[in-house]
C-alpha atoms as a PDB file:
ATOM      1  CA  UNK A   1       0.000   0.000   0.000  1.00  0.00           C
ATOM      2  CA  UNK A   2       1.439   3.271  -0.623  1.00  0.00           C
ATOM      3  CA  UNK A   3       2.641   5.591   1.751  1.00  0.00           C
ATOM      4  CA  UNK A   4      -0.001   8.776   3.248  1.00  0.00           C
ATOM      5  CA  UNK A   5       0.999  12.221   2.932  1.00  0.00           C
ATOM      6  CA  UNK A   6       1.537  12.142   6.502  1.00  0.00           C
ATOM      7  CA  UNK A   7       3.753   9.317   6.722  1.00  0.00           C
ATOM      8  CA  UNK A   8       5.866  10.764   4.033  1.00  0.00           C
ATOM      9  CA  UNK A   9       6.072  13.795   6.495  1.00  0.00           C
ATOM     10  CA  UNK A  10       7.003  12.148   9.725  1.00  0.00           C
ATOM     11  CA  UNK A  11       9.913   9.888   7.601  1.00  0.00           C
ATOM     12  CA  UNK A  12      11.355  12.987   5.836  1.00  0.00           C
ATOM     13  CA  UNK A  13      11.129  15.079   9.525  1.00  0.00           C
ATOM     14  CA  UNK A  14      14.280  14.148   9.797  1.00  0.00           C
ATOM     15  CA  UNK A  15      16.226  14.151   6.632  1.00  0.00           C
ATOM     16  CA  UNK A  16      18.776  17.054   6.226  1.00  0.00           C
ATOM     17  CA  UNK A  17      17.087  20.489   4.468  1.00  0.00           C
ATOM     18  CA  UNK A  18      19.208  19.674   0.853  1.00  0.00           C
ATOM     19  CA  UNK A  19      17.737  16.260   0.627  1.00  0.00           C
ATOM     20  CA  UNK A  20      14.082  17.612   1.727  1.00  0.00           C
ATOM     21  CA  UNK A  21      14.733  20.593  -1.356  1.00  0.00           C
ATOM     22  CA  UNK A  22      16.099  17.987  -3.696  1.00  0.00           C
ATOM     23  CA  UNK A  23      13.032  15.938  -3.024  1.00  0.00           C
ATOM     24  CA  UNK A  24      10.389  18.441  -3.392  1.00  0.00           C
ATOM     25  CA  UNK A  25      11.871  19.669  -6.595  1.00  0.00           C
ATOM     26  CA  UNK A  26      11.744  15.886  -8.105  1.00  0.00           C
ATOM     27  CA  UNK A  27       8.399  15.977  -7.301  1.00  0.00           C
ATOM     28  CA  UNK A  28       7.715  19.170  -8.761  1.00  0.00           C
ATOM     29  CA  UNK A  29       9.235  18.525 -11.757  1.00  0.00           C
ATOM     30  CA  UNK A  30       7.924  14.677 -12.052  1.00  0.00           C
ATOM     31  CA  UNK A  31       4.182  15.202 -11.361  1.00  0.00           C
ATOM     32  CA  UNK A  32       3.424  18.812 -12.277  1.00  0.00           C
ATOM     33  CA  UNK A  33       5.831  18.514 -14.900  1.00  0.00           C
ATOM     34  CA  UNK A  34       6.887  22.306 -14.229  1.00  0.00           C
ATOM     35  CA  UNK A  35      10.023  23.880 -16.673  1.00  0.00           C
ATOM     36  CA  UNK A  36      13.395  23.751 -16.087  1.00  0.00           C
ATOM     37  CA  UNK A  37      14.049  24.730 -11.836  1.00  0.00           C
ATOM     38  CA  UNK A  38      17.246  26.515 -13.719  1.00  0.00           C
ATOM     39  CA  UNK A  39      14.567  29.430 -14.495  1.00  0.00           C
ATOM     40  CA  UNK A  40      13.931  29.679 -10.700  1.00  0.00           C
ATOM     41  CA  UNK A  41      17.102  29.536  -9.577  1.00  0.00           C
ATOM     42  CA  UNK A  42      18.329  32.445 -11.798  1.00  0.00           C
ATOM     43  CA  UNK A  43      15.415  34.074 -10.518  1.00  0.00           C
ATOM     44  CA  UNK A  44      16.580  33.470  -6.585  1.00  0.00           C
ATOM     45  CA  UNK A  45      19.754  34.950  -7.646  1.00  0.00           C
ATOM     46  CA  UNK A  46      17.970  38.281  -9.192  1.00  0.00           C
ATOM     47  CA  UNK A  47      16.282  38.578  -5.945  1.00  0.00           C
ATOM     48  CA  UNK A  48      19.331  38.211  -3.711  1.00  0.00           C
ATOM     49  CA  UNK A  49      20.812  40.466  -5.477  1.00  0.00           C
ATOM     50  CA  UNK A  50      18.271  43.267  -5.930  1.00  0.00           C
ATOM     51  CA  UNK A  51      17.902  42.559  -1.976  1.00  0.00           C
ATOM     52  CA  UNK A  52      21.559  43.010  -1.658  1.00  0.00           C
ATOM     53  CA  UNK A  53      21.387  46.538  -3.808  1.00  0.00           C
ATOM     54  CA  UNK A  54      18.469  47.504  -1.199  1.00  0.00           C
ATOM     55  CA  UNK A  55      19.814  46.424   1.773  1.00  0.00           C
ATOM     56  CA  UNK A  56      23.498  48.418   0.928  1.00  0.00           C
ATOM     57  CA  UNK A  57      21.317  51.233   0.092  1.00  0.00           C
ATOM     58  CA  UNK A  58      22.585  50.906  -3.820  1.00  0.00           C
ATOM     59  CA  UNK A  59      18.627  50.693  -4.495  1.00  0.00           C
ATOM     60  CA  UNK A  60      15.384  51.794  -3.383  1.00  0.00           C
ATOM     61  CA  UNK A  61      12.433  49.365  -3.068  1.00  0.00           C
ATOM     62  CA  UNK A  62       9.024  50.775  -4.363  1.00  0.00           C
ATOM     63  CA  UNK A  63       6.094  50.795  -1.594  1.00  0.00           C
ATOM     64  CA  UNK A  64       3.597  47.301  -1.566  1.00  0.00           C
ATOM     65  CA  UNK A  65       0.797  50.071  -1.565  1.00  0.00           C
ATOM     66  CA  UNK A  66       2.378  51.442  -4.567  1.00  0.00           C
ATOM     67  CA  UNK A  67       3.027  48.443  -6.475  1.00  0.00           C
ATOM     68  CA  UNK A  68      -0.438  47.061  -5.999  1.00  0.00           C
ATOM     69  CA  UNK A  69      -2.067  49.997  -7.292  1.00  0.00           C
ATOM     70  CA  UNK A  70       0.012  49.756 -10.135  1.00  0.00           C
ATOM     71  CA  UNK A  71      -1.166  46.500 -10.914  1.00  0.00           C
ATOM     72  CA  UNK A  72      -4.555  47.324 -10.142  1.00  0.00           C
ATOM     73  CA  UNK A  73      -4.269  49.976 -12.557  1.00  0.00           C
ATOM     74  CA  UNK A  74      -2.899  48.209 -14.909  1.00  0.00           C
ATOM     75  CA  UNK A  75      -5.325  45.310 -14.775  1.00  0.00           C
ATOM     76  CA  UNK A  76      -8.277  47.855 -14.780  1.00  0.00           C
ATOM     77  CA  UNK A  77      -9.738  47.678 -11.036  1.00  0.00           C
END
C-alpha cells in the first residue's frame, strides 16, 4: 500500500534540508511537470541580489501600496 501524505512527512522530519529541497523539486518537476528549476534559480539569484542593492542602500524598493495599485491599474480595477 502506498505511503499517506503524513507518513511521508514524519519519515522525511528528519532528513537534512538539501535532501528535503532535492526531493520536493523531483516531485515538482515529475508530477506537475513544471520547466526547467534553472529558471527559478536564476530568478533566486535576481532577488538576492536586488535585496543586496536595497539592503546596501545601492537601491530603493518601491512601496507594496504602490506596487499594488500599479497592478490594479494596470489590470483595470
Amino acid at each position: 500500500m502506498p505511503m499517506t501524505v503524513d507518513q511521508v512527512l514524519a519519515e522525511t522530519s528528519c532528513w537534512p534540508s538539501g535532501q528535503v529541497e532535492e526531493l520536493i523539486e523531483r516531485l515538482l518537476l515529475t508530477n506537475h511537470r513544471l520547466n526547467d528549476l534553472t529558471m527559478d534559480k536564476g530568478w533566486a539569484e535576481e532577488i538576492n541580489r536586488r535585496i543586496d542593492d536595497i539592503e546596501s542602500c545601492r537601491g530603493v524598493g518601491i512601496p507594496g501600496e504602490e506596487v499594488m495599485a500599479r497592478v490594479r491599474k494596470n489590470v483595470g480595477l
